[in-house]
Protein backbone atom coordinates (compact mmCIF):
# COMPACT_ATOMS: atom_id res chain seq x y z
CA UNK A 1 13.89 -67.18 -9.80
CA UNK A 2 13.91 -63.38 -8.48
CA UNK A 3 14.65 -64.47 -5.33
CA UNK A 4 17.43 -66.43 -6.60
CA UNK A 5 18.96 -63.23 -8.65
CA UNK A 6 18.35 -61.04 -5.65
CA UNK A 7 20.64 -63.60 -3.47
CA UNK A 8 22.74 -64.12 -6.59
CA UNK A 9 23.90 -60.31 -7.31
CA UNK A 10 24.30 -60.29 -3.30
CA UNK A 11 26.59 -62.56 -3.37
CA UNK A 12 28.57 -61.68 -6.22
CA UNK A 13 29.20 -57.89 -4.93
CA UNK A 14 30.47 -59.61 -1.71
CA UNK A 15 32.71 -61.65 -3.06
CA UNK A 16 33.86 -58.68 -5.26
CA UNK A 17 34.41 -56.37 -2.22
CA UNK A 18 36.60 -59.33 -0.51
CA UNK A 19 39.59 -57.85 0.94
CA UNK A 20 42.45 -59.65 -1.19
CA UNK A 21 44.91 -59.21 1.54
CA UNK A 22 42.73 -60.72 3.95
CA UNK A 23 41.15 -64.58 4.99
CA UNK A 24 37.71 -64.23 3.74
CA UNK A 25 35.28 -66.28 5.13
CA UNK A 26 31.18 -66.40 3.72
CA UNK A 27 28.48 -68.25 5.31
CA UNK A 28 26.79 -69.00 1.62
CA UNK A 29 27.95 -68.46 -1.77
CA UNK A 30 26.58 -68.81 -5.12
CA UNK A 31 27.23 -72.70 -5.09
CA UNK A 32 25.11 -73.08 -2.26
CA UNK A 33 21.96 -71.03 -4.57
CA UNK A 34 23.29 -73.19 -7.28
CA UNK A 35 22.47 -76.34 -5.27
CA UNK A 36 19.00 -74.80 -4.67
CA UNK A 37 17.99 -74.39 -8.32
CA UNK A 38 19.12 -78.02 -8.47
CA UNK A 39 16.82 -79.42 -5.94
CA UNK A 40 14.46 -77.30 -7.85
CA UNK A 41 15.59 -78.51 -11.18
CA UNK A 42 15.79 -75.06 -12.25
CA UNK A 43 18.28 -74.08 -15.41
CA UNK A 44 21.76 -72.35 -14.41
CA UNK A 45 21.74 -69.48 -17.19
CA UNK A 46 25.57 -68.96 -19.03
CA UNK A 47 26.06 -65.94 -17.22
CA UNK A 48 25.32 -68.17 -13.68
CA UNK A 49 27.93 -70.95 -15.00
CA UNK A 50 30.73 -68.09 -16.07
CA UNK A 51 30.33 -67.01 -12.32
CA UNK A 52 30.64 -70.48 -10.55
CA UNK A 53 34.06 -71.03 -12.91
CA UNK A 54 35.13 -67.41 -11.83
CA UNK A 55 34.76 -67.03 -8.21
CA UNK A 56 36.18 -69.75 -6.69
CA UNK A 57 37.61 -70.40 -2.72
CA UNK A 58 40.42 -72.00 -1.85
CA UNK A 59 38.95 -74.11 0.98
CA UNK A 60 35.58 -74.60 1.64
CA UNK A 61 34.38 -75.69 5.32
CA UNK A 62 31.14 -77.31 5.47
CA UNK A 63 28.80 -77.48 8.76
CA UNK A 64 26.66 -80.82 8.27
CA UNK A 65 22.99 -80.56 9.62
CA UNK A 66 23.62 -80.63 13.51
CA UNK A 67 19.92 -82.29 15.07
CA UNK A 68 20.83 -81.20 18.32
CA UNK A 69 20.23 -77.75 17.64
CA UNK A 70 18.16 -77.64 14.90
CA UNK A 71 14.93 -75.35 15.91
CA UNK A 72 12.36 -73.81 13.30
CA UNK A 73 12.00 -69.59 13.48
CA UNK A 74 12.03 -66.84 11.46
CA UNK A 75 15.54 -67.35 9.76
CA UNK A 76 15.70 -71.66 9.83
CA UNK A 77 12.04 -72.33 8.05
CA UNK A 78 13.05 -75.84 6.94
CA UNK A 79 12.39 -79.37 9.27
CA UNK A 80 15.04 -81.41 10.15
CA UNK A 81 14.17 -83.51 7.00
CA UNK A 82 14.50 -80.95 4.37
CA UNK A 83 17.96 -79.98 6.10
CA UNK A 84 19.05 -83.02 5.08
CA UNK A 85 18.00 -83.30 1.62
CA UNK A 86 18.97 -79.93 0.90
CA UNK A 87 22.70 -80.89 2.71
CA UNK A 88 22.51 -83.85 0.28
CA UNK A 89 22.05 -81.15 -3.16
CA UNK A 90 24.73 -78.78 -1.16
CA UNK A 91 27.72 -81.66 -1.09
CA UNK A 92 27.05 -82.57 -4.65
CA UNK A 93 27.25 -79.00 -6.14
CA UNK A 94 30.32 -77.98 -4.33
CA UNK A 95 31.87 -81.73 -5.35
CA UNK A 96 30.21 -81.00 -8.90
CA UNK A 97 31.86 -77.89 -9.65
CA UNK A 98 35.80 -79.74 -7.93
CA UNK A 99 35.67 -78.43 -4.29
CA UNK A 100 36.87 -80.88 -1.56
CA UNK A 101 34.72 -80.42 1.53
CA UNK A 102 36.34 -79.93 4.96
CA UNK A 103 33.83 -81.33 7.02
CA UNK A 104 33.26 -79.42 10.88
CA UNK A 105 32.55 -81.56 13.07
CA UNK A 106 29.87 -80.63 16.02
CA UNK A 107 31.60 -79.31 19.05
CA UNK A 108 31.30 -76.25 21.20
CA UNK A 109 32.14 -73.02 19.10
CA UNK A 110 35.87 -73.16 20.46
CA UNK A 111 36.39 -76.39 19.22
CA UNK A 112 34.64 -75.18 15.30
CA UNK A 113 36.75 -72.43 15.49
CA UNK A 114 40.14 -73.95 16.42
CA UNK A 115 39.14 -76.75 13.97
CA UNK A 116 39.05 -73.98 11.21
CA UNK A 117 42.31 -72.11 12.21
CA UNK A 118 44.38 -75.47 12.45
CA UNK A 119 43.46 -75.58 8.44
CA UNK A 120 43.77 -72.58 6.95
């Protein structure tokens, strides 16, 4: 759980220093630690939940596990298999909490990108 508050309070000064004239984009946010404490079946304190309902995107892009170029190292720890499972726990919060997903499909990172732009 201090991990989790670490990454929490992270993420919450990031999203506070967003630019508000500016497209935003974050490669994890606190729904993504709230899926984790899920999987975990770990209690969301009050002052967790007031931040979910508070800081909210507009559009939310999601990457599904790619097995073509999942590797382990230092950053990617988890096996193929636990990419999955924790995918599954990452689609349910962000459905959960009333976010559609805009799924990326795999594709050179052209494609990803021009994917993206068409929908913002």
């Amino acid at each position: 759980m201090g991990f989790t508050s670490l990454v929490w309070e992270l993420r919450n000064e990031q999203y506070h220093n967003a630019l508000l004239e500016k497209i935003n984009f974050y490669d994890r946010t606190n729904v993504d630690a709230y899926a984790y404490l899920n999987k975990g079946q770990a209690a969301l304190s009050e002052d967790w939940k007031a931040d979910l309902n508070e800081m909210r995107f507009e559009q939310v892009f999601f990457l599904p596990v790619w097995p073509e170029i999942h590797s382990l190292d230092k950053q990617r720890m988890e096996s193929l298999e636990e990419c999955y499972e924790v995918e599954e726990y990452l689609k349910e919060a962000y459905k959960k909490l009333g976010y559609e997903l805009i799924e990326v499909p795999p594709a050179p990172i052209e494609e990803r990108v021009a994917f993206i732009l068409a929908r913002i």
